[in-house]
PDB file of N, CA and C in Angstrom:
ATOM      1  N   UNK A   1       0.844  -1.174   0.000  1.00  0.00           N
ATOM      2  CA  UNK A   1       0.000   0.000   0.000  1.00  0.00           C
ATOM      3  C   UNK A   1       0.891   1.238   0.000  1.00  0.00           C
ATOM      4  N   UNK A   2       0.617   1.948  -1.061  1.00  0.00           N
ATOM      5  CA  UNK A   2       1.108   3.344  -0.664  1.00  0.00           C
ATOM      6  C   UNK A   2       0.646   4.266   0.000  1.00  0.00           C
ATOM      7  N   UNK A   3       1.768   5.228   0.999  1.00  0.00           N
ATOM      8  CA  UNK A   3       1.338   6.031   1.948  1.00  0.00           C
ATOM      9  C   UNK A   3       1.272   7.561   0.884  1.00  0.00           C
ATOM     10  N   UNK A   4       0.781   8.527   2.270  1.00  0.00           N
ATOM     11  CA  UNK A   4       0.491   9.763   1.450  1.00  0.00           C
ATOM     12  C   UNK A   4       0.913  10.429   3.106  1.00  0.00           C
ATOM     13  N   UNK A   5       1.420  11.565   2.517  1.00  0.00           N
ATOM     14  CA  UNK A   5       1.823  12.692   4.093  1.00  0.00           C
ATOM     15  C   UNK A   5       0.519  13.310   4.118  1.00  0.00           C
ATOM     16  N   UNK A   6       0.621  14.013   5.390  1.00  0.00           N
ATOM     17  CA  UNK A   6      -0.567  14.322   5.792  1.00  0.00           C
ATOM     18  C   UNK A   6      -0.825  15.665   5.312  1.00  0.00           C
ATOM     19  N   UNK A   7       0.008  16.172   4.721  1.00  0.00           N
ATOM     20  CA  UNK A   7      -0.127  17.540   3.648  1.00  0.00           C
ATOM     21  C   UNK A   7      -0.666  17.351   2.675  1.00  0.00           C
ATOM     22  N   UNK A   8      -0.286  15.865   1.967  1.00  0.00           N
ATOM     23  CA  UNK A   8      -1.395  15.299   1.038  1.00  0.00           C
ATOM     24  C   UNK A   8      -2.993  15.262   0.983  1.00  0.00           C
ATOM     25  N   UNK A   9      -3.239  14.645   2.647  1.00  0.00           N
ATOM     26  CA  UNK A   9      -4.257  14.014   2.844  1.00  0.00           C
ATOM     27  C   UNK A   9      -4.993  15.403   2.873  1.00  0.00           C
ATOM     28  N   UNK A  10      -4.556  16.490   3.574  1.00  0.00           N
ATOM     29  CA  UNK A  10      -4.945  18.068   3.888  1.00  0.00           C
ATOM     30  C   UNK A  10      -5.532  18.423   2.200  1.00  0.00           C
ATOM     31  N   UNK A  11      -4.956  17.990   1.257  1.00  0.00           N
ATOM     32  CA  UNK A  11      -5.421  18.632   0.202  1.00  0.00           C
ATOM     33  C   UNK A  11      -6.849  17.719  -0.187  1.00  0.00           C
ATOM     34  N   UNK A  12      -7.275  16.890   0.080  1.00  0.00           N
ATOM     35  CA  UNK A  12      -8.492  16.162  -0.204  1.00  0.00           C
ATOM     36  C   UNK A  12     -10.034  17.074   0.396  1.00  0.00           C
ATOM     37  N   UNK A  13     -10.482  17.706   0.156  1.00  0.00           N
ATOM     38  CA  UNK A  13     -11.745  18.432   0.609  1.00  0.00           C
ATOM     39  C   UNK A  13     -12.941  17.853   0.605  1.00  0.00           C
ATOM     40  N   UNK A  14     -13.104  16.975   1.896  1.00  0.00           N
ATOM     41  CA  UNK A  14     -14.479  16.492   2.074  1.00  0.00           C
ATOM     42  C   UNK A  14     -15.086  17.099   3.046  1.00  0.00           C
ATOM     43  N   UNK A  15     -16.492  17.248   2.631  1.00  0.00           N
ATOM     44  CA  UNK A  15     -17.434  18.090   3.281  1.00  0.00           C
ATOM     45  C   UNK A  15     -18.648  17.256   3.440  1.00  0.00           C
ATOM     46  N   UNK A  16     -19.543  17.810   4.092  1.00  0.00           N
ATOM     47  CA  UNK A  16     -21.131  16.914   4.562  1.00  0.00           C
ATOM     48  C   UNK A  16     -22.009  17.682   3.684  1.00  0.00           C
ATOM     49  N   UNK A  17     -22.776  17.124   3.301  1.00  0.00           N
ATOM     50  CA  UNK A  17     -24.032  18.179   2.279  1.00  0.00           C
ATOM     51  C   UNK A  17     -25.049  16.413   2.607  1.00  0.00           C
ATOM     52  N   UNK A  18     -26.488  17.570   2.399  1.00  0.00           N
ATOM     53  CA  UNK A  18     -27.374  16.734   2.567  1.00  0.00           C
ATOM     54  C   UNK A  18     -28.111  16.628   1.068  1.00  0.00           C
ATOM     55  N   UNK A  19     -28.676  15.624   0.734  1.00  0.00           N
ATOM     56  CA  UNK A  19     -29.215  15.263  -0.753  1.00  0.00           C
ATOM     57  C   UNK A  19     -30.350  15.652  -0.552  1.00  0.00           C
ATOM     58  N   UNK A  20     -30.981  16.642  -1.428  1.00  0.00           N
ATOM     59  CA  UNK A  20     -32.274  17.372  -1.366  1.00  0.00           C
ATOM     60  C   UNK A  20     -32.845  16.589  -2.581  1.00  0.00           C
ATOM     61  N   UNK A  21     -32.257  16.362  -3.662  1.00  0.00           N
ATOM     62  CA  UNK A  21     -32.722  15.520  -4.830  1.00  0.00           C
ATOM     63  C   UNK A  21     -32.510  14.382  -5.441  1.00  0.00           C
ATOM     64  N   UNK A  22     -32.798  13.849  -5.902  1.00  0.00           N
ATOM     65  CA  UNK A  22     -32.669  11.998  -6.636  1.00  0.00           C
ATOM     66  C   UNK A  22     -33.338  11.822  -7.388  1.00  0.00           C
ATOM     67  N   UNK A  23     -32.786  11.689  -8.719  1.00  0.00           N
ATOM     68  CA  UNK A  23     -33.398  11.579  -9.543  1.00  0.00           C
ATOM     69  C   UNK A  23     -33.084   9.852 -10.518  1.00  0.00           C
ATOM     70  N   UNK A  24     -33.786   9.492 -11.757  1.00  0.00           N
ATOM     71  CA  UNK A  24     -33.166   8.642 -12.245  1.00  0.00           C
ATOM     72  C   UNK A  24     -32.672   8.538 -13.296  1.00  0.00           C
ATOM     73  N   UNK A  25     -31.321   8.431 -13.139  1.00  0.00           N
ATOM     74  CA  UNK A  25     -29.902   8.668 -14.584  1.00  0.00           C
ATOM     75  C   UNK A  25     -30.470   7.370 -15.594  1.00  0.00           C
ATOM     76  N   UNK A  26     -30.890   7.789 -16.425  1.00  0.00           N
ATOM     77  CA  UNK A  26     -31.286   7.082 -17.696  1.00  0.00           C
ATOM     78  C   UNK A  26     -30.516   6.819 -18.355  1.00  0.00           C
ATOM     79  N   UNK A  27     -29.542   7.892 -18.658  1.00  0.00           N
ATOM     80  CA  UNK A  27     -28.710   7.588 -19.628  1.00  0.00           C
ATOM     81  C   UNK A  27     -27.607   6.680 -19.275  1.00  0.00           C
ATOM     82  N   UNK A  28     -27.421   6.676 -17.592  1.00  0.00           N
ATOM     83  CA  UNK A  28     -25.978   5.925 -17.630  1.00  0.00           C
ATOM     84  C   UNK A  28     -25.910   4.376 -17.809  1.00  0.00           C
ATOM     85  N   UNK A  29     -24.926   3.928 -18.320  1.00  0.00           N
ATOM     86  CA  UNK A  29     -24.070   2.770 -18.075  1.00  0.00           C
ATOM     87  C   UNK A  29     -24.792   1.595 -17.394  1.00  0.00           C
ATOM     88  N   UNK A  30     -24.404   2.161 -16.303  1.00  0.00           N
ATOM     89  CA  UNK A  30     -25.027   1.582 -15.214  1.00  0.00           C
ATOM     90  C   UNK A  30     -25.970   1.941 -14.205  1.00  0.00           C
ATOM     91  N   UNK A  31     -27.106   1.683 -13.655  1.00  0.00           N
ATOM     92  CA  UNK A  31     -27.820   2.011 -12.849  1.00  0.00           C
ATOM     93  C   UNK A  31     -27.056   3.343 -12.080  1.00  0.00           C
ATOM     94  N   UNK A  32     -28.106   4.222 -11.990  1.00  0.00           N
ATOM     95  CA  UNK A  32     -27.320   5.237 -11.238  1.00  0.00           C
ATOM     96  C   UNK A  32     -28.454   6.642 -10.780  1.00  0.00           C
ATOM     97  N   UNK A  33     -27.949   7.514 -10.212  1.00  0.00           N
ATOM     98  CA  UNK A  33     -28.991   8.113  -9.676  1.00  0.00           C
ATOM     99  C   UNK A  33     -28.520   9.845  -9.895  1.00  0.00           C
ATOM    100  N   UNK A  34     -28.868  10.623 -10.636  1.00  0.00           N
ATOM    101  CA  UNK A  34     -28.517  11.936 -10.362  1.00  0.00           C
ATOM    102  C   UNK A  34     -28.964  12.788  -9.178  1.00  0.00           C
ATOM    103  N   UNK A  35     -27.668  13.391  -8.020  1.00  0.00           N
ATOM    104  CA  UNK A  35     -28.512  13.798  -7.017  1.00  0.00           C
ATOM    105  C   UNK A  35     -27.533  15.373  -6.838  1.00  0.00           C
ATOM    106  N   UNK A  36     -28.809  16.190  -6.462  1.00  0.00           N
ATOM    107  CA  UNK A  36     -28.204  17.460  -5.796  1.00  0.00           C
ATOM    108  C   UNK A  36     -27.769  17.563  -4.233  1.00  0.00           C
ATOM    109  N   UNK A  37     -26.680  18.000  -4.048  1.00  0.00           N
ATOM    110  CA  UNK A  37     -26.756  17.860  -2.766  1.00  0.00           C
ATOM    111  C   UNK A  37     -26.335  19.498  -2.073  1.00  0.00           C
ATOM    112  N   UNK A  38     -26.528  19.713  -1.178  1.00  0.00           N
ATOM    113  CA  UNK A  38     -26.748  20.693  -0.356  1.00  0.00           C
ATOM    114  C   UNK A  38     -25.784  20.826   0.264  1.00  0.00           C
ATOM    115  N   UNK A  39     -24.615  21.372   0.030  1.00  0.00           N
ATOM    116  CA  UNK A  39     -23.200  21.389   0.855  1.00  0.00           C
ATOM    117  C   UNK A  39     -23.074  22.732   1.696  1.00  0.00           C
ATOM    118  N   UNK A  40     -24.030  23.655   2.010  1.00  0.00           N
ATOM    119  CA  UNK A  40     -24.236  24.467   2.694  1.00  0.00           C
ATOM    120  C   UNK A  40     -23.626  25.844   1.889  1.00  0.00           C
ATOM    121  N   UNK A  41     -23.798  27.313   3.223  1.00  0.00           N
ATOM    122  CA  UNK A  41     -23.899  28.359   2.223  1.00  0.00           C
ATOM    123  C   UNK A  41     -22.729  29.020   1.000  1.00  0.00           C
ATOM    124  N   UNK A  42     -21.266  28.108   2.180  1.00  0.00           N
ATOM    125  CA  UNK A  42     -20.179  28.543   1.271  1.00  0.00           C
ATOM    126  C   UNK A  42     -19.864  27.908  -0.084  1.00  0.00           C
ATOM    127  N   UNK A  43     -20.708  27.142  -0.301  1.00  0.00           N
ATOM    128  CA  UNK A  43     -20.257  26.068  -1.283  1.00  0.00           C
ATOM    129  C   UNK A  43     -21.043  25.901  -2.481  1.00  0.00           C
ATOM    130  N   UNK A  44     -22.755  25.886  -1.754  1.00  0.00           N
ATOM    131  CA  UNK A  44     -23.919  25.777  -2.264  1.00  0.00           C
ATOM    132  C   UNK A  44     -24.214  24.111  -2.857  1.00  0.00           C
ATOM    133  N   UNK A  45     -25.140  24.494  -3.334  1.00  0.00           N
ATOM    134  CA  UNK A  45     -25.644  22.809  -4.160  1.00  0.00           C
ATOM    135  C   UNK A  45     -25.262  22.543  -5.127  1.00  0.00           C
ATOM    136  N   UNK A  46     -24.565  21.148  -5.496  1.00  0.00           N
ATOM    137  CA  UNK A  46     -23.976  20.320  -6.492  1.00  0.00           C
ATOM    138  C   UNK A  46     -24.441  19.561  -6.790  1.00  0.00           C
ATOM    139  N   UNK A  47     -23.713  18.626  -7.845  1.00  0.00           N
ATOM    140  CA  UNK A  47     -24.492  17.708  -8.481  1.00  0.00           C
ATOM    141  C   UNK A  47     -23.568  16.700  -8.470  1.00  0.00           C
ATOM    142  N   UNK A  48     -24.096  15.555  -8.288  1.00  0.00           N
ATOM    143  CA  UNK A  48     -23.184  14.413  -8.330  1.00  0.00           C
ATOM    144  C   UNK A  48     -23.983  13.122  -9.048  1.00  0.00           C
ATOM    145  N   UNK A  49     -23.325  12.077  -9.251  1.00  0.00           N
ATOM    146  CA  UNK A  49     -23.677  11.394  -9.697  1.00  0.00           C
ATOM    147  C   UNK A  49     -23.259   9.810  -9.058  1.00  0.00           C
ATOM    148  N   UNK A  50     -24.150   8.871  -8.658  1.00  0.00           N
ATOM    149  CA  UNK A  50     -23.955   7.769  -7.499  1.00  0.00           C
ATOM    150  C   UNK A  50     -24.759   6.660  -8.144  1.00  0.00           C
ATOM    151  N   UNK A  51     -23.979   5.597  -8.106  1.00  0.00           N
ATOM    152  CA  UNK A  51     -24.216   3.956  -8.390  1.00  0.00           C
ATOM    153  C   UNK A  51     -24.411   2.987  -7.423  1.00  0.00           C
ATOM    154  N   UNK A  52     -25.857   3.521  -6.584  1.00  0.00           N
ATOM    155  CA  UNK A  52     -26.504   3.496  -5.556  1.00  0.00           C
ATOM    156  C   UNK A  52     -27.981   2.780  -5.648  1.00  0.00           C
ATOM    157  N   UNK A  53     -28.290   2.680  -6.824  1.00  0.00           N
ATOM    158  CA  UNK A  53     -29.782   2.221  -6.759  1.00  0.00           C
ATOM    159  C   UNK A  53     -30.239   0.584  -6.551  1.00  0.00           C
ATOM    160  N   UNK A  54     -29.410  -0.133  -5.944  1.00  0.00           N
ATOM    161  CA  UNK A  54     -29.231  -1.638  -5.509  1.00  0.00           C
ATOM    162  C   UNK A  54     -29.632  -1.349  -3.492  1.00  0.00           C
ATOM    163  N   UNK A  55     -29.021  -0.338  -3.251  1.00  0.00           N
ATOM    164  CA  UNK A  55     -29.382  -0.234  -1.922  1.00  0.00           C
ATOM    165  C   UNK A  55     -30.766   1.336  -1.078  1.00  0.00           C
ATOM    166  N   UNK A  56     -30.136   1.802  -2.379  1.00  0.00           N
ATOM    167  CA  UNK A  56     -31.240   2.853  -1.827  1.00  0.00           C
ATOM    168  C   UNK A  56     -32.286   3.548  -2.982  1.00  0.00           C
ATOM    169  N   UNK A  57     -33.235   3.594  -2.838  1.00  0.00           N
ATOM    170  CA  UNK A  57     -34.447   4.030  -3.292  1.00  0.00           C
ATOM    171  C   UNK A  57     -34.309   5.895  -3.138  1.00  0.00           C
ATOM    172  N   UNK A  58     -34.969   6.094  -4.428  1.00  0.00           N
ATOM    173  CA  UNK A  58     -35.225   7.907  -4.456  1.00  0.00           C
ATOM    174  C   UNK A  58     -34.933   8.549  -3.313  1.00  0.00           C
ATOM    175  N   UNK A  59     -36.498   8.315  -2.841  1.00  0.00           N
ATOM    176  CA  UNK A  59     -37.101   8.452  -1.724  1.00  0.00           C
ATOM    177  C   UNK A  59     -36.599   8.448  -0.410  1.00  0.00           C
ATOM    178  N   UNK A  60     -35.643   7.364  -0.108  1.00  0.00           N
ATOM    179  CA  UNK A  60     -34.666   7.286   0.882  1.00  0.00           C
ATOM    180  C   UNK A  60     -33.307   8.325   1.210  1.00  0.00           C
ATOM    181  N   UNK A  61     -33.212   8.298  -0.221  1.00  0.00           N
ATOM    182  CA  UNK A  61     -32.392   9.547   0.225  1.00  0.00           C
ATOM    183  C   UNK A  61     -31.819  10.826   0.012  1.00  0.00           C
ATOM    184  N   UNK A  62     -33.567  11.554   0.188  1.00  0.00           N
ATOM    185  CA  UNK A  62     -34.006  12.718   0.769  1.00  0.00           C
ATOM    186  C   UNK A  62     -33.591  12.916   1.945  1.00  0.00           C
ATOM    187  N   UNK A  63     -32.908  14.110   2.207  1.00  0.00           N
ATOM    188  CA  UNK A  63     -32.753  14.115   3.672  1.00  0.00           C
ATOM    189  C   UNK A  63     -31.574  13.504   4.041  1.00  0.00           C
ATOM    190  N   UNK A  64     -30.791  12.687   3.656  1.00  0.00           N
ATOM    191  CA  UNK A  64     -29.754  11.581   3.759  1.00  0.00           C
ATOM    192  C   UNK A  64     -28.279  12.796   4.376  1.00  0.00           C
ATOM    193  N   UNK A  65     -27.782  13.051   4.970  1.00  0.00           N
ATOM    194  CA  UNK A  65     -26.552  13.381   4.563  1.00  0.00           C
ATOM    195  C   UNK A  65     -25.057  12.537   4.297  1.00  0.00           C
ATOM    196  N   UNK A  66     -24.368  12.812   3.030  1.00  0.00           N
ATOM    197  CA  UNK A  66     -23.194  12.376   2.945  1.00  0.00           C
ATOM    198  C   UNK A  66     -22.099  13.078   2.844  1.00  0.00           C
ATOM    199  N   UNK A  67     -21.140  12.502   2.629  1.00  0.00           N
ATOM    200  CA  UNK A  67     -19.813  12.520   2.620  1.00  0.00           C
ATOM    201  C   UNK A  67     -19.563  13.172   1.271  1.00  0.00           C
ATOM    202  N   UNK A  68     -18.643  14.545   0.667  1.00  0.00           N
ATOM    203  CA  UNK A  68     -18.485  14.307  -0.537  1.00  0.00           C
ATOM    204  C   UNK A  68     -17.068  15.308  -0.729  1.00  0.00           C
ATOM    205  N   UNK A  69     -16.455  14.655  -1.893  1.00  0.00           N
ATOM    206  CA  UNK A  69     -14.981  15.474  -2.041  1.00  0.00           C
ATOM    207  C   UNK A  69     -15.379  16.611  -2.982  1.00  0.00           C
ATOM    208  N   UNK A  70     -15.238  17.349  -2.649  1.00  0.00           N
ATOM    209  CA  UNK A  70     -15.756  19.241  -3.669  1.00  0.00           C
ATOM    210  C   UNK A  70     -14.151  19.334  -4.312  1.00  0.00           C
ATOM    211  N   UNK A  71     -13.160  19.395  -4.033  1.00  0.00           N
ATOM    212  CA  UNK A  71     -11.950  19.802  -4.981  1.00  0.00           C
ATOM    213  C   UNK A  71     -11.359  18.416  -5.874  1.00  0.00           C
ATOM    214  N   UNK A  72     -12.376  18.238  -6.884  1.00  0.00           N
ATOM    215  CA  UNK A  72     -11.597  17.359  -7.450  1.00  0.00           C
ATOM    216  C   UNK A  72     -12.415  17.845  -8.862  1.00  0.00           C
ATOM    217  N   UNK A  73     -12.113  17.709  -9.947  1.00  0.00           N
ATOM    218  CA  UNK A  73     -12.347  18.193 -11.050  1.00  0.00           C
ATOM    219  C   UNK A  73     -13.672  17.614 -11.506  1.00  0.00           C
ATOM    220  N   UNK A  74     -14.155  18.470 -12.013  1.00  0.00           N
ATOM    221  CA  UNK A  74     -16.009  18.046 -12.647  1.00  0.00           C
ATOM    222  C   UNK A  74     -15.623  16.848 -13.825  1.00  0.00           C
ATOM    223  N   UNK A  75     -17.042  16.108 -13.486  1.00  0.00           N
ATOM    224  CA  UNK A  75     -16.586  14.989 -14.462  1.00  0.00           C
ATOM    225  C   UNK A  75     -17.857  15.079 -15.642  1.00  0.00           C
ATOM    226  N   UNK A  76     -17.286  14.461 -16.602  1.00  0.00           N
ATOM    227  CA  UNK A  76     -18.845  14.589 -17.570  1.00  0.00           C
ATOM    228  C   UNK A  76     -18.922  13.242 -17.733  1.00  0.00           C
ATOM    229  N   UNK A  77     -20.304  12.995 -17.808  1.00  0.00           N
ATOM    230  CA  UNK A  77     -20.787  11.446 -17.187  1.00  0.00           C
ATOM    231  C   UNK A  77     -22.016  11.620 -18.557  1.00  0.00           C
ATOM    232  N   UNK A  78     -21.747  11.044 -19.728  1.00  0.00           N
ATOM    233  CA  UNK A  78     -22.480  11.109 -20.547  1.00  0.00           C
ATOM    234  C   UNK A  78     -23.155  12.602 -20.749  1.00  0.00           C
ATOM    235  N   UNK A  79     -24.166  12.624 -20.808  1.00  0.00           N
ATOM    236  CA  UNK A  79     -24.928  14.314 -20.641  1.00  0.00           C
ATOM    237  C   UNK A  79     -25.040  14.624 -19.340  1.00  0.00           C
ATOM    238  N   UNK A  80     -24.392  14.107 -18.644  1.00  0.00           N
ATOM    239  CA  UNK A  80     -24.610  14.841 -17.044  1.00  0.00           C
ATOM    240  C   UNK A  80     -23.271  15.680 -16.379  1.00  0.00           C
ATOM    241  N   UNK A  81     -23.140  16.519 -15.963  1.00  0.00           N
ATOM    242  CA  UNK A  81     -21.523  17.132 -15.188  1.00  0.00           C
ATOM    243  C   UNK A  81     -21.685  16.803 -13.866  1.00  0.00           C
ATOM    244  N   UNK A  82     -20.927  16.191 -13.153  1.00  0.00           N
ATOM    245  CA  UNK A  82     -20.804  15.994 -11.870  1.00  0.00           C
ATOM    246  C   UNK A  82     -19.944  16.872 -11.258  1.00  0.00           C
ATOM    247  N   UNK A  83     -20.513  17.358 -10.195  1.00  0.00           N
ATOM    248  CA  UNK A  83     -19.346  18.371  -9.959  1.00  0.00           C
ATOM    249  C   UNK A  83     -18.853  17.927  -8.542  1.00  0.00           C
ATOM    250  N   UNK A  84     -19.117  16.917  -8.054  1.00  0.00           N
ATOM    251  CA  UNK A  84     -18.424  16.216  -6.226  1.00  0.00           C
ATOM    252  C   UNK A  84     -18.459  15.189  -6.435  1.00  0.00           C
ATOM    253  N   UNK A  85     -17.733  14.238  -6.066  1.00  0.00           N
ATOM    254  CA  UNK A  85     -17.593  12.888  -5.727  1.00  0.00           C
ATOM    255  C   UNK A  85     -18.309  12.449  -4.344  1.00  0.00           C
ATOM    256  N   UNK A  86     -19.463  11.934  -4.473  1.00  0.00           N
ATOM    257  CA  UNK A  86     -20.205  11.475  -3.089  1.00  0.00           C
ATOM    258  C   UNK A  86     -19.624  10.174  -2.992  1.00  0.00           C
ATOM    259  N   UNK A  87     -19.472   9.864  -1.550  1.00  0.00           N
ATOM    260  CA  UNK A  87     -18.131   9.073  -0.934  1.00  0.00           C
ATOM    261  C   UNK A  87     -19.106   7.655  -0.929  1.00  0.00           C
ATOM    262  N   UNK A  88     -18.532   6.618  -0.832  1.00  0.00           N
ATOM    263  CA  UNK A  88     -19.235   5.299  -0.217  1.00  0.00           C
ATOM    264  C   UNK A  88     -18.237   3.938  -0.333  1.00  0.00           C
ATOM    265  N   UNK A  89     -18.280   2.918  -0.033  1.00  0.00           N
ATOM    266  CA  UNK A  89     -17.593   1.866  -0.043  1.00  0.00           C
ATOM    267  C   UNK A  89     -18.398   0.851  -0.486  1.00  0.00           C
ATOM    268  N   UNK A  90     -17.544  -0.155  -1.171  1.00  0.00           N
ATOM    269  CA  UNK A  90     -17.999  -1.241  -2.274  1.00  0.00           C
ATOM    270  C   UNK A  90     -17.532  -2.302  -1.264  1.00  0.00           C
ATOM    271  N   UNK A  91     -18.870  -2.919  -1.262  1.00  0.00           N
ATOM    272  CA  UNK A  91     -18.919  -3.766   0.261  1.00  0.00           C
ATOM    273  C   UNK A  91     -19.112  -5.221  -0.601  1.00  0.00           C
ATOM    274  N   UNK A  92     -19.347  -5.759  -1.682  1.00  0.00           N
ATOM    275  CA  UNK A  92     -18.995  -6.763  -2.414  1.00  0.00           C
ATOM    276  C   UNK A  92     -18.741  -6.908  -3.878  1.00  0.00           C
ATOM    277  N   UNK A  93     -18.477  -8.219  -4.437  1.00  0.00           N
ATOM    278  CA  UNK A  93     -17.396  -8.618  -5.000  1.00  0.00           C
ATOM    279  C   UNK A  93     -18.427  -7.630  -6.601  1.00  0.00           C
ATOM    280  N   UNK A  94     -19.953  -7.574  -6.608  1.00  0.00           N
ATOM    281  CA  UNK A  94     -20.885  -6.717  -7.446  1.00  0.00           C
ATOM    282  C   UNK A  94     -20.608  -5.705  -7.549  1.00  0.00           C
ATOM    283  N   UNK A  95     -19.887  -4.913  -6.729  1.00  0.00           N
ATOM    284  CA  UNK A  95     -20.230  -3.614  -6.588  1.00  0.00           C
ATOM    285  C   UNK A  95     -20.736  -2.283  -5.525  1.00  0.00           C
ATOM    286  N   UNK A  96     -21.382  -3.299  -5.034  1.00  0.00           N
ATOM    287  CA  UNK A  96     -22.619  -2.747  -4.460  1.00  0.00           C
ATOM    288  C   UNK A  96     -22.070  -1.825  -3.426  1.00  0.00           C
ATOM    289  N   UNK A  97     -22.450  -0.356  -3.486  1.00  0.00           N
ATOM    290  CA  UNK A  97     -22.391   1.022  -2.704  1.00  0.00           C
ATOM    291  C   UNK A  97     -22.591   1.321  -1.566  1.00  0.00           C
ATOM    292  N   UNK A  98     -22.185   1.308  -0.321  1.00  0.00           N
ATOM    293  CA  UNK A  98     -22.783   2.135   0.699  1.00  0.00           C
ATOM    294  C   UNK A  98     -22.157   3.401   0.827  1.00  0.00           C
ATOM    295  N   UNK A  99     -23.266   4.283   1.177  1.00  0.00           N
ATOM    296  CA  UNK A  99     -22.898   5.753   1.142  1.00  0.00           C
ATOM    297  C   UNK A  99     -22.252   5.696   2.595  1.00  0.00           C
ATOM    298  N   UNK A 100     -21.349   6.755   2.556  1.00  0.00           N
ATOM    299  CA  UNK A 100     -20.347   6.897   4.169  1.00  0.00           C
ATOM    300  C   UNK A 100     -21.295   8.686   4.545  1.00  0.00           C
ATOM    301  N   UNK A 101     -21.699   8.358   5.902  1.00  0.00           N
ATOM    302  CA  UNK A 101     -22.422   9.340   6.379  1.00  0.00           C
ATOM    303  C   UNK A 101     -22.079   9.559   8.030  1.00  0.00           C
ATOM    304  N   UNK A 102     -22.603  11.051   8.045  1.00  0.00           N
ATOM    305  CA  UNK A 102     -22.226  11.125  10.069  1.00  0.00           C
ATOM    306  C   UNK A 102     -23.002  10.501  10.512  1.00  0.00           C
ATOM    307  N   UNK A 103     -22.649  10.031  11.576  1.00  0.00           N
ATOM    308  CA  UNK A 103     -23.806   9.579  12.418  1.00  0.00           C
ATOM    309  C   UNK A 103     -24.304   9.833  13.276  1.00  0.00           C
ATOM    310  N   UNK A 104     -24.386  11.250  13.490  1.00  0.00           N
ATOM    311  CA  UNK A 104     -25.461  12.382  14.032  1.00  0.00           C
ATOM    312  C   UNK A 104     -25.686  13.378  12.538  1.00  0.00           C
ATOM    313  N   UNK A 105     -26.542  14.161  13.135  1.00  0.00           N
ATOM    314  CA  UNK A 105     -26.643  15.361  11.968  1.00  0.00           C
ATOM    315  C   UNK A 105     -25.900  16.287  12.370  1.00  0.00           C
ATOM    316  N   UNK A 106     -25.312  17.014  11.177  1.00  0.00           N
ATOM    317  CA  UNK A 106     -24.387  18.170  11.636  1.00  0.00           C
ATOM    318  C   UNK A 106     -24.658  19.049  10.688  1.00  0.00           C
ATOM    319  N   UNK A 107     -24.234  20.257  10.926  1.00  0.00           N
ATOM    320  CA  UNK A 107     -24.471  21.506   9.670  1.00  0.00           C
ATOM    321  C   UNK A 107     -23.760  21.185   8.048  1.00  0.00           C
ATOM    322  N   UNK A 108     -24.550  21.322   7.381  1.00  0.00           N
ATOM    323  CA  UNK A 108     -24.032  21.451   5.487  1.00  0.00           C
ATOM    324  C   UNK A 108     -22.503  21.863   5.357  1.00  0.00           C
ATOM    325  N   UNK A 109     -21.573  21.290   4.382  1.00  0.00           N
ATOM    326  CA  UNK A 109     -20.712  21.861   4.746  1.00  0.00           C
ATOM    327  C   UNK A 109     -19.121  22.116   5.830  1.00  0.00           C
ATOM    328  N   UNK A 110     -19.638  21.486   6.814  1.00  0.00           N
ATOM    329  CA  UNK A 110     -18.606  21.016   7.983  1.00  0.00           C
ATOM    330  C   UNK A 110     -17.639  20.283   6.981  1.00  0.00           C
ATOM    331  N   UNK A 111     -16.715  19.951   7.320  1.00  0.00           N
ATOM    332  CA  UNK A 111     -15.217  19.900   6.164  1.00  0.00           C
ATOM    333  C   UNK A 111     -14.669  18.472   7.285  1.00  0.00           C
ATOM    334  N   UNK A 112     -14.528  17.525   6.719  1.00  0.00           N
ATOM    335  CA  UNK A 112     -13.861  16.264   7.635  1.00  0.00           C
ATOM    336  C   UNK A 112     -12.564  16.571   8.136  1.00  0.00           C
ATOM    337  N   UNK A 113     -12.714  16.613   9.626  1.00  0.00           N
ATOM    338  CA  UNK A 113     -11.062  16.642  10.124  1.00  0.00           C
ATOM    339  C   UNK A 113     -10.456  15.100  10.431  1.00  0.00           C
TER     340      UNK A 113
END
């Protein structure tokens, strides 16, 4: 495994934003979900794009808050721009997504120390 200094790790910008929207990515690849999320006032709402719909439904996650990296370059995802990487871990050998979230609620925005 390679290491990284912690000046490295300092440059990674993850923040909490809560998903106000979910929608369903038609066009992609693979099952997937277009969602806005709410990263609070300095940042505002983004768009990301998550290969999530095996564990969570629309509906579910409204309200959800996650994990997401804001300084990493917008991606274009067929006709869609993603502009954050919403965080999660691939918990089997499928694929399959869990979103990484606080586990209390905290304000939009808060930056992972």
């Amino acid at each position: 495994m390679d290491t990284i200094t912690w000046e490295e790790f300092e440059k990674v910008n993850i923040r909490v934003g809560t998903i106000i929207e979910a929608t369903d990515f038609k066009e992609a690849r693979k099952p997937a979900y277009k969602l806005q999320i709410d990263l609070g006032k300095e940042i505002g709402i983004k768009k990301s794009s998550a290969q999530i719909t095996t564990k969570y439904t629309k509906e579910s996650l409204i309200g959800k808050q996650v994990l997401c990296v804001i300084n990493f370059p917008k991606k274009q995802i067929g006709p869609f721009m993603s502009e954050v990487l919403t965080t999660g871990c691939i918990t089997d050998k499928d694929g399959t997504i869990i979103l990484i979230t606080p586990d209390q609620k905290v304000a939009n925005g808060l930056r992972l120390a």
